[in-house]
Protein backbone atom coordinates (compact mmCIF):
# COMPACT_ATOMS: atom_id res chain seq x y z
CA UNK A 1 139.77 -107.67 114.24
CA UNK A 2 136.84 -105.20 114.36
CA UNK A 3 134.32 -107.43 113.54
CA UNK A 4 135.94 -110.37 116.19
CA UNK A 5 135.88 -107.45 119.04
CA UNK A 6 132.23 -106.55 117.98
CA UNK A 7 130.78 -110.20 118.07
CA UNK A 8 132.52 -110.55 121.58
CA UNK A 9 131.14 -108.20 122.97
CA UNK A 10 127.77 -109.09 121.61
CA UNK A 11 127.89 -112.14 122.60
CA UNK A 12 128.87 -110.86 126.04
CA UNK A 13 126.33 -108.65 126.80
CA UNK A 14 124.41 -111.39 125.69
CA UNK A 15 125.58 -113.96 128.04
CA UNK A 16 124.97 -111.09 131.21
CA UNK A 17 121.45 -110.86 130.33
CA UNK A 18 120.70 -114.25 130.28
CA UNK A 19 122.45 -114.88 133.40
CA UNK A 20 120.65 -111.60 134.55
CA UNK A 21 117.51 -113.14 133.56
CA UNK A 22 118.07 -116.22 135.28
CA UNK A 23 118.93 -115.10 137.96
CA UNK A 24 115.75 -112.93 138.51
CA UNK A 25 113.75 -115.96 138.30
CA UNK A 26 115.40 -117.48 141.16
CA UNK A 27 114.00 -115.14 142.99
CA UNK A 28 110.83 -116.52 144.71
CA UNK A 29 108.65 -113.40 144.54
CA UNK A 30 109.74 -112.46 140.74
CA UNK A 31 109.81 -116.15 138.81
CA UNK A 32 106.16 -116.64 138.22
CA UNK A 33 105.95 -113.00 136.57
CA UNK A 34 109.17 -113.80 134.08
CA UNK A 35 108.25 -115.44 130.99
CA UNK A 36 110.52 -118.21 129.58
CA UNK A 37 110.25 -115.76 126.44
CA UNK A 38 112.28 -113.40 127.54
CA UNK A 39 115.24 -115.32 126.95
CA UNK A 40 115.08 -115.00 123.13
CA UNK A 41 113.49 -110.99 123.13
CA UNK A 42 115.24 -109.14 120.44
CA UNK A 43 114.04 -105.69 122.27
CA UNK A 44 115.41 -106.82 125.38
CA UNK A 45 118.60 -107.74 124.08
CA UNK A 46 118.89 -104.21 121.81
CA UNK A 47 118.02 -102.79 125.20
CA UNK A 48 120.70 -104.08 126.78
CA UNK A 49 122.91 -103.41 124.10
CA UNK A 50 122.30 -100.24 124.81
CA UNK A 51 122.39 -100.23 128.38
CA UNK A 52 126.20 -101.92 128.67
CA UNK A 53 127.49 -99.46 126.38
CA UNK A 54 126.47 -96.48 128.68
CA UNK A 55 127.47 -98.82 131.67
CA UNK A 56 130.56 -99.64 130.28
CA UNK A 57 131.46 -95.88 129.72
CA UNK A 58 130.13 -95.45 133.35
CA UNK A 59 132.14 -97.91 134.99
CA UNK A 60 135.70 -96.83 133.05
CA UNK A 61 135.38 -93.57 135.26
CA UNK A 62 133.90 -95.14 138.27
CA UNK A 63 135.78 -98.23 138.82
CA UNK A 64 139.38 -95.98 137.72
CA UNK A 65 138.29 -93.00 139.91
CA UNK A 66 136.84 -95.34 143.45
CA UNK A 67 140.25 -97.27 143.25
CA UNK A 68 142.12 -94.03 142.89
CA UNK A 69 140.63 -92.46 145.23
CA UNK A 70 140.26 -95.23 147.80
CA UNK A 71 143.61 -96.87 147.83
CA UNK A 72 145.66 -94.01 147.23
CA UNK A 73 144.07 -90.33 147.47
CA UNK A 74 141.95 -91.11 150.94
CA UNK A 75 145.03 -92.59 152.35
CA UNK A 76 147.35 -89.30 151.78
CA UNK A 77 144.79 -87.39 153.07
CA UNK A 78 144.26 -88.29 156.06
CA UNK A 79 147.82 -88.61 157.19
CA UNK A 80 148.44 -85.45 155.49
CA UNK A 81 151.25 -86.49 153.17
CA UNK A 82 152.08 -85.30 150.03
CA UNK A 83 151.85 -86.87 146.31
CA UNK A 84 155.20 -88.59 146.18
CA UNK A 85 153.27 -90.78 148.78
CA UNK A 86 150.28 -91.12 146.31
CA UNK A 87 152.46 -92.13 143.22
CA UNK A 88 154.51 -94.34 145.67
CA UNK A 89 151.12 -96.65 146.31
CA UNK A 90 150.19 -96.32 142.84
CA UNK A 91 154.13 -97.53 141.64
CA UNK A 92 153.66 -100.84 144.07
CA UNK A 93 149.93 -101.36 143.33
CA UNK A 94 150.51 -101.55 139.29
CA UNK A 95 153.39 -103.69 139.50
CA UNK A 96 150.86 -106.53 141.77
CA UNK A 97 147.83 -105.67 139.46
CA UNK A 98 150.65 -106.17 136.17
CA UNK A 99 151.22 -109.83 137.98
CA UNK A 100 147.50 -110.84 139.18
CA UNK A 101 145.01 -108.58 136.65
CA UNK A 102 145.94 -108.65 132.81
CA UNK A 103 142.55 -110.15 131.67
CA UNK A 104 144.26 -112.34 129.01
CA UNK A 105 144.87 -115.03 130.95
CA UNK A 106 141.24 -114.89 133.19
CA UNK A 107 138.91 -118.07 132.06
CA UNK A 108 135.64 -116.35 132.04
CA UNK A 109 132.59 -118.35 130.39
CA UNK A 110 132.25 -115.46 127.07
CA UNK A 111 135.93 -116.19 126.57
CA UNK A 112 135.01 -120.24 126.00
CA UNK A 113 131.50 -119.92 124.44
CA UNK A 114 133.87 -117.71 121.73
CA UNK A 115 137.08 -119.62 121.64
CA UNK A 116 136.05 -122.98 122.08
CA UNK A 117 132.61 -123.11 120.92
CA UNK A 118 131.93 -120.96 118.34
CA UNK A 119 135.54 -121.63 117.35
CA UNK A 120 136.92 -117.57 116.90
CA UNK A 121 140.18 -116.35 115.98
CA UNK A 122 141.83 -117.15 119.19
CA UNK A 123 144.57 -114.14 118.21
CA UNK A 124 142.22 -111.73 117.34
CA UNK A 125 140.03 -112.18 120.47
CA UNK A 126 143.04 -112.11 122.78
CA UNK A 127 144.61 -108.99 120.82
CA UNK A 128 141.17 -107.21 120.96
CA UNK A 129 140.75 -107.83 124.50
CA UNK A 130 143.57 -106.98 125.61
CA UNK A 131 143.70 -103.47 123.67
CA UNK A 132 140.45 -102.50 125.15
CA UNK A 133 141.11 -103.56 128.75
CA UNK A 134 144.30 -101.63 128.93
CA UNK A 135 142.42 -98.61 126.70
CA UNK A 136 139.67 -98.85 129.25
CA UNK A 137 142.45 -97.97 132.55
CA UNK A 138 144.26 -95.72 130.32
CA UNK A 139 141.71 -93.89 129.73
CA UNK A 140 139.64 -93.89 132.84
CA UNK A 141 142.61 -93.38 135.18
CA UNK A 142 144.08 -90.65 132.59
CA UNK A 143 140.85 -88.39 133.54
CA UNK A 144 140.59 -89.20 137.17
CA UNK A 145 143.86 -87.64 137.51
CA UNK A 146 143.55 -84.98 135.24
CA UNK A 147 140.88 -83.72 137.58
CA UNK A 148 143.54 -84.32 140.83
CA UNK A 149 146.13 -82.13 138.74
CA UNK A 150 143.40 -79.46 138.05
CA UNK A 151 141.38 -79.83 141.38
CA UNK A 152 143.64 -80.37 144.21
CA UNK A 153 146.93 -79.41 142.11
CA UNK A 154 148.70 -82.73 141.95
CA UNK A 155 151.61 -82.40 139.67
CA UNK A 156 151.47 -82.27 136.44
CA UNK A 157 153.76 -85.66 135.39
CA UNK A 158 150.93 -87.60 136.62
CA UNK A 159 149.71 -87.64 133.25
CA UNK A 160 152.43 -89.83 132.83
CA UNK A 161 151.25 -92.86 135.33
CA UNK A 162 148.84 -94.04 133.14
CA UNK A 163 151.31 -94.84 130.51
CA UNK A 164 153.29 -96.98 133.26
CA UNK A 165 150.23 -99.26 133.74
CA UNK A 166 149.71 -100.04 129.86
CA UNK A 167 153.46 -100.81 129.92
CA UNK A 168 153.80 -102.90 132.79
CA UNK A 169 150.67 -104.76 131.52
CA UNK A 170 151.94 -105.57 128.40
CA UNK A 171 155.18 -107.22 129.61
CA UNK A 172 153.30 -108.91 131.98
CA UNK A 173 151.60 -110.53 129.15
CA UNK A 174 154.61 -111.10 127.15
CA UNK A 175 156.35 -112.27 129.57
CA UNK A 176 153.40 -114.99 130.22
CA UNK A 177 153.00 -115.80 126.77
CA UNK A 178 157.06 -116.39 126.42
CA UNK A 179 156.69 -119.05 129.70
CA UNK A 180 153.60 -121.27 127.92
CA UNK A 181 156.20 -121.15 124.49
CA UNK A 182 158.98 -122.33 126.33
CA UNK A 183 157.94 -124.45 129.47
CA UNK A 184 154.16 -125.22 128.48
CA UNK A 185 153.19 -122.92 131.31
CA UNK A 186 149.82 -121.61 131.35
CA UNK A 187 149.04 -118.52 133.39
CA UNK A 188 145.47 -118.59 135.47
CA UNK A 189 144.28 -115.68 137.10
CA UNK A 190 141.93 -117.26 138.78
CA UNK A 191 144.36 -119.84 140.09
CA UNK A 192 147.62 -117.66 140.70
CA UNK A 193 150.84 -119.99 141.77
CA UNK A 194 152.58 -118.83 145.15
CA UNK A 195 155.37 -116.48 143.74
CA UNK A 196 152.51 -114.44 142.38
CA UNK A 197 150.78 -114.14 145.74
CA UNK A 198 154.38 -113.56 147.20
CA UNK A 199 154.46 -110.33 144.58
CA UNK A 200 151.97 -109.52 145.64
CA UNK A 201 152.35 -109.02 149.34
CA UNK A 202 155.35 -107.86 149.01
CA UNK A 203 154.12 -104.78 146.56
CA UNK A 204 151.48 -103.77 149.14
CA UNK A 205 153.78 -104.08 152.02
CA UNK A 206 156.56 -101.73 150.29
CA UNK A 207 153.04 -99.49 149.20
CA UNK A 208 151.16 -99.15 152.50
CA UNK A 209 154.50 -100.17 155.04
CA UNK A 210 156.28 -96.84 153.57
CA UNK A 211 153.65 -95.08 155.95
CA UNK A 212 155.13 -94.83 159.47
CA UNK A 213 158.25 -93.83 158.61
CA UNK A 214 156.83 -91.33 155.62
CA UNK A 215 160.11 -92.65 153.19
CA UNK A 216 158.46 -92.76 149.53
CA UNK A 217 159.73 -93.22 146.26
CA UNK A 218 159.92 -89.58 144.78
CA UNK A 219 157.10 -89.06 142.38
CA UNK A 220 159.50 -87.91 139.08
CA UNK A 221 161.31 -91.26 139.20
CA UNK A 222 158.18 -93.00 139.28
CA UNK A 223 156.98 -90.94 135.81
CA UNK A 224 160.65 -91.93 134.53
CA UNK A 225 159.96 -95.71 135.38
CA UNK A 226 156.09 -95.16 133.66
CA UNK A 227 158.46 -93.65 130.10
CA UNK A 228 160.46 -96.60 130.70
CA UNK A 229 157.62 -99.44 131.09
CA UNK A 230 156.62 -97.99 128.33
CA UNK A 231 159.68 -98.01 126.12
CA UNK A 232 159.94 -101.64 127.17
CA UNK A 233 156.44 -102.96 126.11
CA UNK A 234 157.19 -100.99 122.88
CA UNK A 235 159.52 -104.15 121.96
CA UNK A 236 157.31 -106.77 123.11
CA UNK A 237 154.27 -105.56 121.13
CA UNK A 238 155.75 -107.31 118.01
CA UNK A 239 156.17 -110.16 120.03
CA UNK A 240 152.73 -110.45 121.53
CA UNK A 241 151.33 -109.77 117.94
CA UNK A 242 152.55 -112.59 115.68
CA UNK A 243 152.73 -115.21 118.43
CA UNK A 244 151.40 -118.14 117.25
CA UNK A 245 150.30 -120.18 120.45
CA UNK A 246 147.18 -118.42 121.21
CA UNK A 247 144.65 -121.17 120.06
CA UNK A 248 146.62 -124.17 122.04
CA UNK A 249 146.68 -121.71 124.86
CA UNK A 250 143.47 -120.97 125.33
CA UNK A 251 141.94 -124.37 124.69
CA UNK A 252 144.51 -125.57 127.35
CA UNK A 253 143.09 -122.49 130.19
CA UNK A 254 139.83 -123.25 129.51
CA UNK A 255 139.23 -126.66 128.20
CA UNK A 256 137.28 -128.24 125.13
CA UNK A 257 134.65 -130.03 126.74
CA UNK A 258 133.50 -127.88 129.59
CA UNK A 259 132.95 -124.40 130.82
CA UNK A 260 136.09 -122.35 132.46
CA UNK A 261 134.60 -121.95 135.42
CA UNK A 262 133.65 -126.32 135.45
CA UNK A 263 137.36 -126.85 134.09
CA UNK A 264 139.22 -124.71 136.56
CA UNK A 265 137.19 -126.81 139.58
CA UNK A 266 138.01 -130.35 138.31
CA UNK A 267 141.83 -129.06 138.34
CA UNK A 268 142.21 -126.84 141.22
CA UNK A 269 139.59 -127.88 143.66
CA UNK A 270 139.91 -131.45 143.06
CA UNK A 271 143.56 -131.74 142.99
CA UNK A 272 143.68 -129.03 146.07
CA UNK A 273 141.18 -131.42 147.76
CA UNK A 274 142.47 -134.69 147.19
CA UNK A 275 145.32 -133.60 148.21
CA UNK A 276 144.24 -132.09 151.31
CA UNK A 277 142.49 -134.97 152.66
CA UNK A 278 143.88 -137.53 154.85
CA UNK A 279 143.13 -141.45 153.96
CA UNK A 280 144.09 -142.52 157.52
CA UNK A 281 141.65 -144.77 158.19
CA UNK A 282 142.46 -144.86 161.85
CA UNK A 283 141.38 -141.60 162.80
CA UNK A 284 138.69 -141.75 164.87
CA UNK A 285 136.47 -139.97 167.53
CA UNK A 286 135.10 -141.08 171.00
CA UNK A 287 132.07 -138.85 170.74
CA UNK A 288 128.55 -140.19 169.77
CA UNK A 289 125.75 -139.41 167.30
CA UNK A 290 126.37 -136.55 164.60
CA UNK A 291 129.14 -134.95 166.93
CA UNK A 292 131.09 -137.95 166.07
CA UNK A 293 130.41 -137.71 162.68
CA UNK A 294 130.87 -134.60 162.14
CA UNK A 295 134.35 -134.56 164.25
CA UNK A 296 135.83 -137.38 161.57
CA UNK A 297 135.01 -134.87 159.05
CA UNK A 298 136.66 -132.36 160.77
CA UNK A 299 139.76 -134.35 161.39
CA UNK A 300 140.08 -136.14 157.70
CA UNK A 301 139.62 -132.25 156.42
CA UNK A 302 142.40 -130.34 159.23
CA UNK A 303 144.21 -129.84 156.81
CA UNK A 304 142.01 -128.29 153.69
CA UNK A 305 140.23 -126.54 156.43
CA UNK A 306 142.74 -124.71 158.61
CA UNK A 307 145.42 -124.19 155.78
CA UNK A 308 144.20 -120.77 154.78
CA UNK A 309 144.07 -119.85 158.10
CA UNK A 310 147.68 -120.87 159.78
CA UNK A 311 148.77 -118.71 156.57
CA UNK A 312 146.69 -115.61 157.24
CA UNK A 313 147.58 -115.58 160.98
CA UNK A 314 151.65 -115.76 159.75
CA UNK A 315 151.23 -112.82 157.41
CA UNK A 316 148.91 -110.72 159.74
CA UNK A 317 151.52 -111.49 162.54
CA UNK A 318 154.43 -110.57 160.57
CA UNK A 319 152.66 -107.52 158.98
CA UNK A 320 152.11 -106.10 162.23
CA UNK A 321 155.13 -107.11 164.04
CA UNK A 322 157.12 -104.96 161.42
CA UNK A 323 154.68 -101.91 161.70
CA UNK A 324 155.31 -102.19 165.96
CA UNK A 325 158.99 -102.49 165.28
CA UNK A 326 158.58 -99.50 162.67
CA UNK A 327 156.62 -97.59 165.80
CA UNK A 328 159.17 -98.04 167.67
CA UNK A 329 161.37 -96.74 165.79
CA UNK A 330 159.69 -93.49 164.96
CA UNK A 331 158.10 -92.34 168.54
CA UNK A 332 157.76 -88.64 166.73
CA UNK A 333 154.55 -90.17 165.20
CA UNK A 334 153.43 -91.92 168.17
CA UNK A 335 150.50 -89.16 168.87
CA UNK A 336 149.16 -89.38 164.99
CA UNK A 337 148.86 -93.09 164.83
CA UNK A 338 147.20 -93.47 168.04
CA UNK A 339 144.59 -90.63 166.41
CA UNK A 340 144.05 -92.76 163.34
CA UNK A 341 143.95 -96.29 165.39
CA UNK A 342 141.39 -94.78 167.62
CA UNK A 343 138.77 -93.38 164.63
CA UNK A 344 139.97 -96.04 162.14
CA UNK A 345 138.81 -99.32 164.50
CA UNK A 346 135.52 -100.11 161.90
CA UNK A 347 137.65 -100.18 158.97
CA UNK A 348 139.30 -103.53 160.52
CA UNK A 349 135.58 -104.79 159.89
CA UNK A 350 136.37 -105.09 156.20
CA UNK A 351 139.55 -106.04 156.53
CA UNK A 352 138.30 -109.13 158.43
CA UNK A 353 135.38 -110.02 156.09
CA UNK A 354 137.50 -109.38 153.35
CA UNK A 355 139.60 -112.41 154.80
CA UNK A 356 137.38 -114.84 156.54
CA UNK A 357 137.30 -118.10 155.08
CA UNK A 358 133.96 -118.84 156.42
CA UNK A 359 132.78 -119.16 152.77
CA UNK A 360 135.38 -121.53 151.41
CA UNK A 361 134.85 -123.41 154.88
CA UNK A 362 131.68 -124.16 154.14
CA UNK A 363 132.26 -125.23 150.41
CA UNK A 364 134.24 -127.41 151.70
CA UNK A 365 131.44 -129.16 153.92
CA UNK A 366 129.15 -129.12 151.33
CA UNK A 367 131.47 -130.37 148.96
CA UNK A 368 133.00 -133.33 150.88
CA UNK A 369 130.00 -134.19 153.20
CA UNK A 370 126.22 -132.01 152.16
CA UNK A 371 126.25 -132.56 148.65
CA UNK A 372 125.72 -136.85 149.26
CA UNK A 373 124.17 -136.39 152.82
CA UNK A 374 121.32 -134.03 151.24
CA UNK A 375 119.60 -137.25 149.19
CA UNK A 376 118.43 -138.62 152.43
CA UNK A 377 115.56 -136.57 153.78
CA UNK A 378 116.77 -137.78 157.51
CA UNK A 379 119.67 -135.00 157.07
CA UNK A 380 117.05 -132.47 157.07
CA UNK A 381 115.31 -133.08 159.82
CA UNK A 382 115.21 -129.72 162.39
CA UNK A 383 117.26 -131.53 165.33
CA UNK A 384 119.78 -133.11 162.93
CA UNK A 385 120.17 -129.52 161.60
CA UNK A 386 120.40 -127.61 164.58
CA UNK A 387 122.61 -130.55 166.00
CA UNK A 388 124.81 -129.82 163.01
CA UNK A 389 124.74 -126.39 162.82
CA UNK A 390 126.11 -125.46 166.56
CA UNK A 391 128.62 -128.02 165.65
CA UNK A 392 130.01 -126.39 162.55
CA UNK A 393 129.79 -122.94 164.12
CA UNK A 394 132.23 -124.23 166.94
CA UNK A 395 134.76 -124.96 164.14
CA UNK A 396 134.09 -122.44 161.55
CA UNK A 397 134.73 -119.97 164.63
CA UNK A 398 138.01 -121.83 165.81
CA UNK A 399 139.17 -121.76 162.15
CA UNK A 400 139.00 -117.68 162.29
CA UNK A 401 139.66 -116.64 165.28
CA UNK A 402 143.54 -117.49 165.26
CA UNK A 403 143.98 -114.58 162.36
CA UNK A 404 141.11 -112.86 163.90
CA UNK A 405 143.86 -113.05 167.14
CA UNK A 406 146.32 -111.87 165.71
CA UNK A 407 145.12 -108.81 163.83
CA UNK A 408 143.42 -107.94 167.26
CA UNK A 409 146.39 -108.50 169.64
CA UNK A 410 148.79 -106.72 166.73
CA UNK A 411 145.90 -103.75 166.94
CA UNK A 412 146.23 -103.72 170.76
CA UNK A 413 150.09 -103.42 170.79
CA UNK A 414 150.30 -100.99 168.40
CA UNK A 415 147.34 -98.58 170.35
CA UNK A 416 149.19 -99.42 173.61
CA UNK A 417 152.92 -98.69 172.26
CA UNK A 418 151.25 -95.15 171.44
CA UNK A 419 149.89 -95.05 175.06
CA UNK A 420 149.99 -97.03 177.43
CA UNK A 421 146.83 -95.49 179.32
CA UNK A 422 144.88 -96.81 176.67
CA UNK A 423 144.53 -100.82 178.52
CA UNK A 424 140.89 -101.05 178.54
CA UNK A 425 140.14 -99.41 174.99
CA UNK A 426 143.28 -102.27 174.17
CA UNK A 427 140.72 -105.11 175.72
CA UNK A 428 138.26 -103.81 174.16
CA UNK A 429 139.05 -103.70 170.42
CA UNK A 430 140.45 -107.35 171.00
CA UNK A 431 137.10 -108.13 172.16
CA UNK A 432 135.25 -106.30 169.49
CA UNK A 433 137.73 -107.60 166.53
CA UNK A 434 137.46 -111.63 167.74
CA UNK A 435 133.45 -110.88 168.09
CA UNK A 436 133.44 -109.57 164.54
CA UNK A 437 135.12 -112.64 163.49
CA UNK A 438 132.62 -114.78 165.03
CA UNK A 439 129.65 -112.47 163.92
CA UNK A 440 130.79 -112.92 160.39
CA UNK A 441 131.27 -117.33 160.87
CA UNK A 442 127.63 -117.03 162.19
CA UNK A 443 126.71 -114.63 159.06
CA UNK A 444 127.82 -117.35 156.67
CA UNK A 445 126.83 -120.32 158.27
CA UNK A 446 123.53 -118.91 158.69
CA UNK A 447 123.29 -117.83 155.15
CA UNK A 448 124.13 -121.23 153.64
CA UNK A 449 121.70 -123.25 155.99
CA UNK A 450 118.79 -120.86 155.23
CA UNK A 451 119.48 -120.19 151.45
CA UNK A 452 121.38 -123.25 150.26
CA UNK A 453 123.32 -122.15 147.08
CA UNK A 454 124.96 -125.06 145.33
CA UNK A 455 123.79 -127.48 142.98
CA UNK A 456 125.77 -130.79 143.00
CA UNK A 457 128.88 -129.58 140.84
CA UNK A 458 129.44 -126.72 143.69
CA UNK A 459 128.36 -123.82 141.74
CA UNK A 460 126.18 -121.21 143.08
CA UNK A 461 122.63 -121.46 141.52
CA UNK A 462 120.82 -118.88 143.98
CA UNK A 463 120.39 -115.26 143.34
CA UNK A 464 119.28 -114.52 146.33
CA UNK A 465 122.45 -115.23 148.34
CA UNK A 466 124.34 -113.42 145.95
CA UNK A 467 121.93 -110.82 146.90
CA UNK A 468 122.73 -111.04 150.39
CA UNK A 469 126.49 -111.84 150.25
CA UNK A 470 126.40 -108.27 148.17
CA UNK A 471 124.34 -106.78 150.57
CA UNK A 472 127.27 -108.02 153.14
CA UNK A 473 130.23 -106.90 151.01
CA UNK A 474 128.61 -103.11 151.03
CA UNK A 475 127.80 -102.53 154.46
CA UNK A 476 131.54 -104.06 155.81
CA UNK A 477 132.83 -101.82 152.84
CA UNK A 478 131.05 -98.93 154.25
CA UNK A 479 132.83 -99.28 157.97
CA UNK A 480 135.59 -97.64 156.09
CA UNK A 481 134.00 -94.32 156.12
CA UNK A 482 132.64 -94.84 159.61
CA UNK A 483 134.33 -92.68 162.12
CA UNK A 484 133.09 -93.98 166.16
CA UNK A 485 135.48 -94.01 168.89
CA UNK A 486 136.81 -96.96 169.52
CA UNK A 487 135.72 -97.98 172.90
CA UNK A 488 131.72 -97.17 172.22
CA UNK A 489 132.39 -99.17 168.51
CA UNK A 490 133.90 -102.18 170.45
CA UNK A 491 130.83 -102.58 172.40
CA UNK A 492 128.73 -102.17 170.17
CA UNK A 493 130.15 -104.94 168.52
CA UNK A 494 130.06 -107.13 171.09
CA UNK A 495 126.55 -106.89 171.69
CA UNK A 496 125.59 -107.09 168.10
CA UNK A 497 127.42 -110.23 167.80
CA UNK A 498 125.50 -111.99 170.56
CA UNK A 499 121.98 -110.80 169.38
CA UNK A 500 122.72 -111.90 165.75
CA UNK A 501 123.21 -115.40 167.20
CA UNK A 502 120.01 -115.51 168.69
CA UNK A 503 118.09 -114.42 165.85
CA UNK A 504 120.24 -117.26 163.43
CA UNK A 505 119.37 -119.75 165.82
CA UNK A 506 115.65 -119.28 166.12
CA UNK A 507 115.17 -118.68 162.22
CA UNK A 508 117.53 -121.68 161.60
CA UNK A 509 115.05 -124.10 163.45
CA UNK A 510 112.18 -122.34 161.73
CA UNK A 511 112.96 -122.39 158.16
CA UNK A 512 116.12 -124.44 157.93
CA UNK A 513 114.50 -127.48 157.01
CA UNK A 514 112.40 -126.13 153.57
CA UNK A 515 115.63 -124.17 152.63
CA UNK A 516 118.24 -126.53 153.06
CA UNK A 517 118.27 -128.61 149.99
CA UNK A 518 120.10 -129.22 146.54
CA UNK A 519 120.08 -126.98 143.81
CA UNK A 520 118.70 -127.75 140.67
């Protein structure tokens, strides 16, 4: 099993750099200096060796300690709680990342090129990788809080939690493994069915909802149900170790003739798109020229395009609606919520690029309409772009504003409940959340004109909008530390909003027309 686990990850780190690689020579300014050598240097490859070993040390502590600190240490800080209410998030948050995040069950591209191609003990890899994944939190989250218990003086059955995620973990996996023996069931993490996401929801609810009315699982029951995960996955370890379906299993997660990633389109996307589009063929549109074209799209596609959406406006609604009742409830903290809505108004810019569906919007166009329309050099003329452009922005902003809406009016109610002098800072932040929302449909509209990242089979082939979509995920991420009142932030907002527009339109009809193409 060694020697599986060592080839694995060779093979990995392999498969990084030449993705690593290739990517770099996407790159305008940085493919004519990267030799088509470079794929097969030894040094490079011994280098990198090197270099994911130290990263992967790295990233155990980093990646443990962030989501520590993050979801559950910042949070109990600044509503000056105690630790029961930082091993209550922690109790909620393993049991969704038991149900979502085991690893085994993820079809990455290393896990094919070793099980399928190069045909490797399908047991052994699975075993391996699973030991080291749940070795990897163990130990990562075991010295994160081993610095809480000696630096802020958490208690000392902490030590314990750790032991609670290996367990749950490991039935998780069982339990997964037992379904595909008797039911043919096969578990995709990248595809999860809608109990999971109901688990889900429901574990952060119960994690973050406990917060208003400050009623938390003590923290010593939680280390008894961590002994007792553990006790559990003690019996299921035999279990996971001389099952005998792991070869069938994995060919059947990530097929035998392509890729994971190629496999897990043809079955979800197509199926979820087939079965999304209507084949009424007397829909129709009384507009002219590419508005009506694009408005048949629109209307054959309602119900692919707006699904996401009509979902994310229910749970935001309901979310909130409980947290007002809650509010209500419990005036006595009327005067500390209000403190943390007013400061707190930029971390709802995450929260709504975290949830757009701008992205998946426009997969959708490019996947049911671009990808044919881009032959014809007609469809990428300037007007015919620009004509298409202010037409998709109209819908990709109608498709986000409803949950945009409802996080904004549920953000209002709950600032006014706390006081009702607070009207115009009220208007305001619905303003400022719905121009947000729009600011972010103009972001990734603009982004796929101008930088074009699919090839025909819908995968992204640019490294320079992953660039930029990175660049995007770490600014919105750092509005969470971002403390501005709420009124002056709203504005701000606003304003920014408008003269992003400008600037997409005017280097849209500049550039638009060299950029927007098919990837090789």
């Amino acid at each position: 099993m060694i020697d599986t686990f060592w080839t694995a990850t060779r093979l990995r780190i392999a498969y990084r750099v030449n993705s690593i690689i290739y990517s770099f020579k996407q790159v305008p300014l940085l493919k004519r200096l990267l030799p088509i050598k470079l794929y097969a240097s030894a040094g490079l490859k011994r280098l990198a060796l090197i270099c994911a070993v130290i990263w992967e040390i790295l990233s155990m502590f980093l990646y443990n300690g962030l989501y520590l600190v993050i979801c559950m240490w910042l949070p109990m800080q600044m509503m000056a709680l105690s630790y029961d209410a930082f091993a209550h998030v922690y109790l909620f948050l393993t049991i969704a990342g038991a149900v979502c995040n085991c690893r085994v069950f993820d079809p990455t591209k290393d896990k094919y090129y070793a099980i399928i191609l190069m045909r490797m003990d399908a047991r052994a890899y699975i075993l391996t990788q699973h030991l080291y994944t749940i070795l990897r939190v163990f130990i990562g989250t075991q010295c994160v809080l081993l610095f809480f218990i000696w630096y802020d003086h958490a208690p000392v059955q902490f030590c314990l939690l750790p032991f609670g995620v290996v367990g749950a973990k490991t039935i998780s996996v069982a339990y997964s493994l037992r379904q595909y023996e008797q039911k043919g069931f096969v578990r995709n993490e990248n595809a999860p069915v809608k109990w999971i996401w109901g688990i889900i929801a429901v574990c952060w609810l119960c994690a973050y909802g406990a917060f208003i009315p400050r009623l938390f699982v003590p923290a010593w029951i939680i280390s008894v149900l961590s002994i007792l995960a553990v006790l559990i996955a003690v019996t299921c370890i035999s279990y996971i170790w001389k099952y005998a379906l792991y070869r069938p299993l994995a060919q059947q997660l990530l097929g035998q003739k392509n890729s994971a990633v190629q496999i897990n389109k043809k079955t979800i996307v197509n199926d979820s798109y087939q079965n999304r589009i209507s084949d009424d063929r007397t829909i129709t549109s009384d507009k002219k020229g590419y508005a009506y074209f694009n408005e048949l799209f629109i209307k054959r596609h309602q119900r692919l395009l707006w699904r996401f959406s009509f979902r994310l406006t229910l749970i935001t609604a309901g979310v909130l609606i409980v947290i007002n009742i809650l509010l209500w409830y419990f005036p006595q903290s009327h005067e500390e919520v209000e403190n943390v809505l007013l400061m707190y108004l930029p971390y709802l810019i995450f929260l709504i690029y975290s949830f757009h569906s701008g992205k998946s919007v426009i997969q959708a166009m490019f996947r049911n309409c671009d990808h044919s329309m881009l032959t014809y050099s007609f469809y990428r003329r300037k007007d015919v772009i620009l004509s298409l452009f202010w037409l998709r922005l109209y819908d990709v902003i109608r498709i986000n504003l409803l949950p945009a809406f409802a996080l904004g009016l549920g953000y209002a109610g709950l600032l006014y409940q706390c006081d009702p002098k607070n009207i115009w800072t009220c208007l305001i932040a619905i303003i400022s959340i719905l121009g947000s929302s729009i600011l972010f449909s103009i972001h990734f509209l603009t982004c796929y004109y101008l930088l074009q990242p699919y090839n025909a089979q819908t995968e992204t082939k640019s490294s320079t909008y992953g660039i930029v979509m990175s660049i995007t995920y770490v600014i919105c991420f750092g509005f969470i530390y971002l403390r501005v009142d709420a009124l002056l932030f709203g504005i701000l907002m606003i304003l920014f909003s408008l003269f992003y527009g400008i600037i997409a339109y005017v280097l849209i009809g500049k550039y638009a027309s060299r950029t927007f193409r098919l990837r090789n």
